[in-house]
N, C-alpha and C. Protein backbone atom coordinates (compact mmCIF):
# COMPACT_ATOMS: atom_id res chain seq x y z
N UNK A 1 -54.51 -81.50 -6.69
CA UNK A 1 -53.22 -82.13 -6.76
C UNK A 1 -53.30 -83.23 -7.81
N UNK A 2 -52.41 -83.32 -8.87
CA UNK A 2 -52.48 -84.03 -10.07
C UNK A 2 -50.78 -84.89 -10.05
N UNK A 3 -50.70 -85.99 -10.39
CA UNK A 3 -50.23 -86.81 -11.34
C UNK A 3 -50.35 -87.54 -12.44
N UNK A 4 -49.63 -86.62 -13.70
CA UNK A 4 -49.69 -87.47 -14.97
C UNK A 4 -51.61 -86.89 -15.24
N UNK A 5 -51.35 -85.95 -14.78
CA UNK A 5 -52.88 -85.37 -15.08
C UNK A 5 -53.83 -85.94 -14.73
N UNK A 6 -54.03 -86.53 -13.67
CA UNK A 6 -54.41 -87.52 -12.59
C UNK A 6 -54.95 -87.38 -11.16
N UNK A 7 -55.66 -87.19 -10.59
CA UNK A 7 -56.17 -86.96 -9.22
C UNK A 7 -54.90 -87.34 -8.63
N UNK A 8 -54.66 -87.19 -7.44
CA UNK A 8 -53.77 -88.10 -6.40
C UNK A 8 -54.87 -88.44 -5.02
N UNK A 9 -54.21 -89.63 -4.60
CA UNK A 9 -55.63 -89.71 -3.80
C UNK A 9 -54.65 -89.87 -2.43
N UNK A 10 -55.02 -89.49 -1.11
CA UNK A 10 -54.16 -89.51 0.00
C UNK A 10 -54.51 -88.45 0.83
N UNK A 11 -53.37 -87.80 1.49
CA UNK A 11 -53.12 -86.93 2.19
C UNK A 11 -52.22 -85.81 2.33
N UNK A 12 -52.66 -84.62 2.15
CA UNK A 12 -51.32 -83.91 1.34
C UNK A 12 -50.82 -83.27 3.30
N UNK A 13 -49.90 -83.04 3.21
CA UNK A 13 -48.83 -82.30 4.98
C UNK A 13 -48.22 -81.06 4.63
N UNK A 14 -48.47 -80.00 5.51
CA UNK A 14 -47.49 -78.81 5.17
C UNK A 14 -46.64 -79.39 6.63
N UNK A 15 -45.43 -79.44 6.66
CA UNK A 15 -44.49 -79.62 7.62
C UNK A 15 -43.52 -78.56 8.33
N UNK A 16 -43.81 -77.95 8.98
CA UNK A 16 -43.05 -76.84 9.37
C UNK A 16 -41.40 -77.31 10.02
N UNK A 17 -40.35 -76.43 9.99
CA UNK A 17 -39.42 -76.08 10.62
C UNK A 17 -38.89 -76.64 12.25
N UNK A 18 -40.31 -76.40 12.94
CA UNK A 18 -40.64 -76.98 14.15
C UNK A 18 -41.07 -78.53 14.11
N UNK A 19 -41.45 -78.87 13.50
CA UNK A 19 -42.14 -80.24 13.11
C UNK A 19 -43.71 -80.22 12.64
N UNK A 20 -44.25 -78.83 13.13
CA UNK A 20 -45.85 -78.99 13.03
C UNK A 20 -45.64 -79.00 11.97
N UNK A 21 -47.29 -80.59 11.97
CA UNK A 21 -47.91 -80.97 11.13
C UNK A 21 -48.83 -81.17 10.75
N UNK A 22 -49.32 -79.52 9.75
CA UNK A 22 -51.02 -79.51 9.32
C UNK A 22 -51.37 -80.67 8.08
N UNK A 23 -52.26 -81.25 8.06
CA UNK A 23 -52.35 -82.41 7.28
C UNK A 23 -53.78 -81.93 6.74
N UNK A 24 -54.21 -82.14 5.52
CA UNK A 24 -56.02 -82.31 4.72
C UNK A 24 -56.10 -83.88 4.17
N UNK A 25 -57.27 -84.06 3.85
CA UNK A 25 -57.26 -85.20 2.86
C UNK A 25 -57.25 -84.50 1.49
N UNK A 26 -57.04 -85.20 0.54
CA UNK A 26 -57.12 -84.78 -0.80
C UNK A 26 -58.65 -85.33 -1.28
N UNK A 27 -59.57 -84.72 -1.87
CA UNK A 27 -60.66 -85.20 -2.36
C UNK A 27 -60.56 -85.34 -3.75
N UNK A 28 -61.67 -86.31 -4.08
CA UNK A 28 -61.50 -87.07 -5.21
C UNK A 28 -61.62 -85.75 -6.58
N UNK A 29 -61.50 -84.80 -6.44
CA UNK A 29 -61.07 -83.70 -7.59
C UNK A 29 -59.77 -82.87 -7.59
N UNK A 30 -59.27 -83.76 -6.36
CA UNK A 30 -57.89 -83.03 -6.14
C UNK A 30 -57.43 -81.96 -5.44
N UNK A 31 -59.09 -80.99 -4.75
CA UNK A 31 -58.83 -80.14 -3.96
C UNK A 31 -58.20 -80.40 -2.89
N UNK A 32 -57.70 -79.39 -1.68
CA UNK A 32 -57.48 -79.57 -0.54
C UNK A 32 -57.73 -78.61 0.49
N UNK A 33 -57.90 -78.30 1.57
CA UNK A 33 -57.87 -77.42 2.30
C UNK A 33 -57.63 -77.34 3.87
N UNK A 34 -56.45 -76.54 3.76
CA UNK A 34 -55.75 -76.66 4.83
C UNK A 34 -55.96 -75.00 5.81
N UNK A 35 -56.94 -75.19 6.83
CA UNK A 35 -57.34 -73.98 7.32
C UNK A 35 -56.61 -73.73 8.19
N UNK A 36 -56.25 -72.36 7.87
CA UNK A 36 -55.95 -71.08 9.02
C UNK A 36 -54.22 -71.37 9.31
N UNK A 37 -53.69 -71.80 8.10
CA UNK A 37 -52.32 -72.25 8.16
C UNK A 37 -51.49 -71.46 8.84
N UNK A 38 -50.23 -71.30 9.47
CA UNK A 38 -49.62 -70.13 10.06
C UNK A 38 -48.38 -69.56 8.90
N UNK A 39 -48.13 -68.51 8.71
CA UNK A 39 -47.13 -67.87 7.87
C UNK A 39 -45.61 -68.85 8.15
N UNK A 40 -45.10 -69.00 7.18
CA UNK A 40 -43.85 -69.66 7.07
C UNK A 40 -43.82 -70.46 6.17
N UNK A 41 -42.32 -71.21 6.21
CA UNK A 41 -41.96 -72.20 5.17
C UNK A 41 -42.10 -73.12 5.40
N UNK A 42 -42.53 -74.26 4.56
CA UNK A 42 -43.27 -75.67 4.51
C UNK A 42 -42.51 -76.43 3.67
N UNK A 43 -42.41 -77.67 3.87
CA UNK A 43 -41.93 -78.81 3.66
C UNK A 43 -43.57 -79.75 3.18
N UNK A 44 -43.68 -79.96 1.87
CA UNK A 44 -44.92 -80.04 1.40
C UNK A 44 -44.87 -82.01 1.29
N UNK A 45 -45.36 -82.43 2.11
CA UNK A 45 -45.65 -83.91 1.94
C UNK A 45 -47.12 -84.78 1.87
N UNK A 46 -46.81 -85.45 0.27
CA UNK A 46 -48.00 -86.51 0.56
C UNK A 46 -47.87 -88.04 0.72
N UNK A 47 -48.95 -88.19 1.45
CA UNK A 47 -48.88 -89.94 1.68
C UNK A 47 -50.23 -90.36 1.04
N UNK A 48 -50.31 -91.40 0.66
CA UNK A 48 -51.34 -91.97 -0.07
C UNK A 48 -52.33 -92.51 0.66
N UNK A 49 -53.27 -92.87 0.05
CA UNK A 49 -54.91 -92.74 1.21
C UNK A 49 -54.47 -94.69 1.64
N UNK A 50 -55.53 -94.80 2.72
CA UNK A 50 -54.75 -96.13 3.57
C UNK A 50 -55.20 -96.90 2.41
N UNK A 51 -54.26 -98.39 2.59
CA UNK A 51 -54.86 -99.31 1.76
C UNK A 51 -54.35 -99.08 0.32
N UNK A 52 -53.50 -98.43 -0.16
CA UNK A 52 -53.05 -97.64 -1.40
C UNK A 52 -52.19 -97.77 -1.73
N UNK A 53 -50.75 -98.77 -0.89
CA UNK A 53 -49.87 -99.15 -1.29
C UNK A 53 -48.92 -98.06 -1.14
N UNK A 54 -47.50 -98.45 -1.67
CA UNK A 54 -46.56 -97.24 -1.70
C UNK A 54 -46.19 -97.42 -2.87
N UNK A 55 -45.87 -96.38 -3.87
CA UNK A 55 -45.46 -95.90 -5.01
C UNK A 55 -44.15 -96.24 -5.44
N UNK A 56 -43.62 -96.45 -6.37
CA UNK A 56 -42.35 -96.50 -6.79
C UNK A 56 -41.66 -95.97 -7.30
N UNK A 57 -41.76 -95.84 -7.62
CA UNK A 57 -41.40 -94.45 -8.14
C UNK A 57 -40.45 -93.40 -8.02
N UNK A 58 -52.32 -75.80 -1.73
CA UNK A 58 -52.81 -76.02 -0.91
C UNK A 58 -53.78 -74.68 -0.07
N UNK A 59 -55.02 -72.74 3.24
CA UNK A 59 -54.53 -73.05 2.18
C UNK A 59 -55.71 -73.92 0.81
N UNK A 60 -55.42 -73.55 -0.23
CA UNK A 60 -56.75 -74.27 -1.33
C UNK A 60 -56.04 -74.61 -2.14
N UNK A 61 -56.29 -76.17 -2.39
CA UNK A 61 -55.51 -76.48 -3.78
C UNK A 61 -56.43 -77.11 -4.80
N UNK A 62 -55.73 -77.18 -5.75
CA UNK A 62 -56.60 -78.34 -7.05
C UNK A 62 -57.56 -77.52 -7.78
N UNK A 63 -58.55 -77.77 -8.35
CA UNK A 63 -58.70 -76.87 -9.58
C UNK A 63 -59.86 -76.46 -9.05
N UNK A 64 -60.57 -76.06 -7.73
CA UNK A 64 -61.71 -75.00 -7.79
C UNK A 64 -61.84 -74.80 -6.28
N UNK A 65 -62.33 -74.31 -5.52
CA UNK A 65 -62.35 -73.68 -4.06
C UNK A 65 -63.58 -74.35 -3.89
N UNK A 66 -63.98 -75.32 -3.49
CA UNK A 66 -65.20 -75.55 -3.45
C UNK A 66 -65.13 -76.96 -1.75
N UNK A 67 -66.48 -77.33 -1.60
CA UNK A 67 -66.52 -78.06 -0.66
C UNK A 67 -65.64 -79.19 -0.77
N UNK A 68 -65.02 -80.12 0.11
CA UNK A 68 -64.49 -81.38 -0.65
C UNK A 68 -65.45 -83.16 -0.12
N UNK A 69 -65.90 -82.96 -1.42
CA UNK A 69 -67.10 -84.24 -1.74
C UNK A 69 -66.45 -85.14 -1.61
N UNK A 70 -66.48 -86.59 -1.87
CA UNK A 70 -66.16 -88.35 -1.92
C UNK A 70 -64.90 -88.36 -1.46
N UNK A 71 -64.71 -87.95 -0.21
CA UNK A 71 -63.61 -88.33 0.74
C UNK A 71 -63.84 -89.47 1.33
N UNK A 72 -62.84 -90.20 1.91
CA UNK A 72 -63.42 -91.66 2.30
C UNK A 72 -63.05 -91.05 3.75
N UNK A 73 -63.60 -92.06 4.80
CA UNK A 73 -63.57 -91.99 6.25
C UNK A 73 -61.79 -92.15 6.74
N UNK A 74 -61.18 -92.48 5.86
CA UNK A 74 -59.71 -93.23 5.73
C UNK A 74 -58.37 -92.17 5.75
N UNK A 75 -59.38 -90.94 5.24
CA UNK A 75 -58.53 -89.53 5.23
C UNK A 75 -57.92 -89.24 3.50
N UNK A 76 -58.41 -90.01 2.36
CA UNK A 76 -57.94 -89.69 1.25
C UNK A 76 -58.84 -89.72 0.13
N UNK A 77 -58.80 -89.54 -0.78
CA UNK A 77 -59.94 -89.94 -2.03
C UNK A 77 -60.47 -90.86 -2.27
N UNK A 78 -61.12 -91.10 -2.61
CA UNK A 78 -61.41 -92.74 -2.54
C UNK A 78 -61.15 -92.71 -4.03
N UNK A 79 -60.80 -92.73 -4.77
CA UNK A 79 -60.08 -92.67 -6.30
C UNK A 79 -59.22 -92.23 -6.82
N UNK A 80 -57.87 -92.49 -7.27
CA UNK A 80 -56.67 -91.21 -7.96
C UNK A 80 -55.26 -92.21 -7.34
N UNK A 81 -54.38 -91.37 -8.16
CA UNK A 81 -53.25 -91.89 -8.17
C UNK A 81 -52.17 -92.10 -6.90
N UNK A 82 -51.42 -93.01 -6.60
CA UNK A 82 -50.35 -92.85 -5.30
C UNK A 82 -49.02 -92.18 -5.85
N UNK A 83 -49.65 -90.88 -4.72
CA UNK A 83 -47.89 -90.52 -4.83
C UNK A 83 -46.53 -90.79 -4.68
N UNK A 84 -45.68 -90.58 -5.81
CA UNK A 84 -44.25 -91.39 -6.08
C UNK A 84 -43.93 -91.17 -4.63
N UNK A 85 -42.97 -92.30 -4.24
CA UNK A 85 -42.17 -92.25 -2.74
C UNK A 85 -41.62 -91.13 -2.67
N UNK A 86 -40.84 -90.31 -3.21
CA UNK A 86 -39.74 -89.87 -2.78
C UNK A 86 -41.25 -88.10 -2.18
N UNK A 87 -41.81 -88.02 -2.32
CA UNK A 87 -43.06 -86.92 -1.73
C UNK A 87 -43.55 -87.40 -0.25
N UNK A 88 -43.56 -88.92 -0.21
CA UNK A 88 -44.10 -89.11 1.43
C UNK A 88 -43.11 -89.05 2.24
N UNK A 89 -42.40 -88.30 2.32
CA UNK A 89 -41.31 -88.55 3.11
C UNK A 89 -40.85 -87.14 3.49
N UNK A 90 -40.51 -86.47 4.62
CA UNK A 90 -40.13 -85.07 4.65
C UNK A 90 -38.80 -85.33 4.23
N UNK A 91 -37.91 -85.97 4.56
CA UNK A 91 -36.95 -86.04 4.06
C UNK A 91 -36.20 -86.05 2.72
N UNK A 92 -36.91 -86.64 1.80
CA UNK A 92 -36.36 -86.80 0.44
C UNK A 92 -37.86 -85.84 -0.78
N UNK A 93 -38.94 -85.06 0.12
CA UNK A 93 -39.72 -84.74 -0.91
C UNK A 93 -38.85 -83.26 -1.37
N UNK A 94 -39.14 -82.58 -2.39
CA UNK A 94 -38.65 -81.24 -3.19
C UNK A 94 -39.42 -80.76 -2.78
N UNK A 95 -40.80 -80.94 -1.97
CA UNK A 95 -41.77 -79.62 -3.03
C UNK A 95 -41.62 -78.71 -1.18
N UNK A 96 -41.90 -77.73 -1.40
CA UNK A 96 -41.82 -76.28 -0.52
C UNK A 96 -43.04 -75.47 -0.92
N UNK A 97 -43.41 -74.09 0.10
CA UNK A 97 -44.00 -73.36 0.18
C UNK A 97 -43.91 -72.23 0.95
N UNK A 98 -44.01 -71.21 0.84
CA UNK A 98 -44.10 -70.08 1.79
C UNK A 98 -45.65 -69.66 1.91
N UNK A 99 -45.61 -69.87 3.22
CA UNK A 99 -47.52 -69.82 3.46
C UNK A 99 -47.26 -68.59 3.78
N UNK A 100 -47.87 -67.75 3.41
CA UNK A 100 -48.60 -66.38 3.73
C UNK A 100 -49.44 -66.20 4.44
N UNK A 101 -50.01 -64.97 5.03
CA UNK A 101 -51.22 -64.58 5.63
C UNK A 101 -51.88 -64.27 5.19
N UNK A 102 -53.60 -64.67 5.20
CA UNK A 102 -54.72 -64.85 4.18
C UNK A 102 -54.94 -65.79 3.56
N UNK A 103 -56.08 -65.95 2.41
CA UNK A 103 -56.88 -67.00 1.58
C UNK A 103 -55.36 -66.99 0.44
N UNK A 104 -55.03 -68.42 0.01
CA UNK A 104 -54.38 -68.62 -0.56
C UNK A 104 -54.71 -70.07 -1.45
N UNK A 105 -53.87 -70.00 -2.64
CA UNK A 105 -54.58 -71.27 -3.87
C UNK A 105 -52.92 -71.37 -3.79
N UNK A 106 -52.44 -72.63 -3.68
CA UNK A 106 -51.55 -74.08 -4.50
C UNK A 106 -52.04 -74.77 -5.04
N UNK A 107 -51.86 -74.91 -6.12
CA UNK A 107 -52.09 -76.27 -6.98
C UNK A 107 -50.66 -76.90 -7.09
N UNK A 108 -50.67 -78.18 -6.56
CA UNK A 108 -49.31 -79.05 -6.83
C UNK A 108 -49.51 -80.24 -7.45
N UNK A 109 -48.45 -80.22 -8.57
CA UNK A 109 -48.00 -81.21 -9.47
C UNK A 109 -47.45 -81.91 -9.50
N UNK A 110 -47.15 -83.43 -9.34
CA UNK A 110 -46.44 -84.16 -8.82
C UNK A 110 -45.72 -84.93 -10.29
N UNK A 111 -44.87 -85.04 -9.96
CA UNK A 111 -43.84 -85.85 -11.11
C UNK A 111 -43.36 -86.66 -10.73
């Protein structure tokens, strides 16, 4: 997960319909992984890792499938950018998904 070509550092949420809410941390390369997601449409939200301020402004994501290294105990990267407000919020974020059944890659771009 990138801003401005940028890590994002936090917590990325798939938000379902029902309210469930699968949550990963984002690691400091931007991967994420959100296991054994259930099929449906998502309401894609991130919040920024604690201590990170607010902005002003998956499942495998980010640029390789791999373990996720220098996560802080805090639930976010310990390095990378805060995502603009209008993404932590189910209410006012754009971004969506249709989770499928099986191994699946998102990479999300934040603007």
């Amino acid at each position: 997960m990138t801003l401005n070509d940028k890590t994002v550092s936090g917590t990325v949420h798939f938000i379902y319909s029902d309210g469930k809410d699968l949550s990963s941390p984002i690691s400091a390369d931007g991967s994420y992984l959100v296991p054994n997601p259930p099929p449906g449409q998502v309401k894609i939200v991130v919040t920024p890792a604690p201590g990170a301020g607010v902005a002003g402004g998956g499942l495998v994501g980010g640029a390789k499938d791999a373990a996720m290294p220098d996560v802080d105990p805090g639930g976010g990267a310990t390095k990378g950018e805060v995502p603009p407000k209008k993404y932590q919020d189910a209410k006012t974020t754009d971004l969506t998904y249709e989770v499928q059944a099986g191994k699946q890659t998102h990479n999300i771009q934040l603007k």
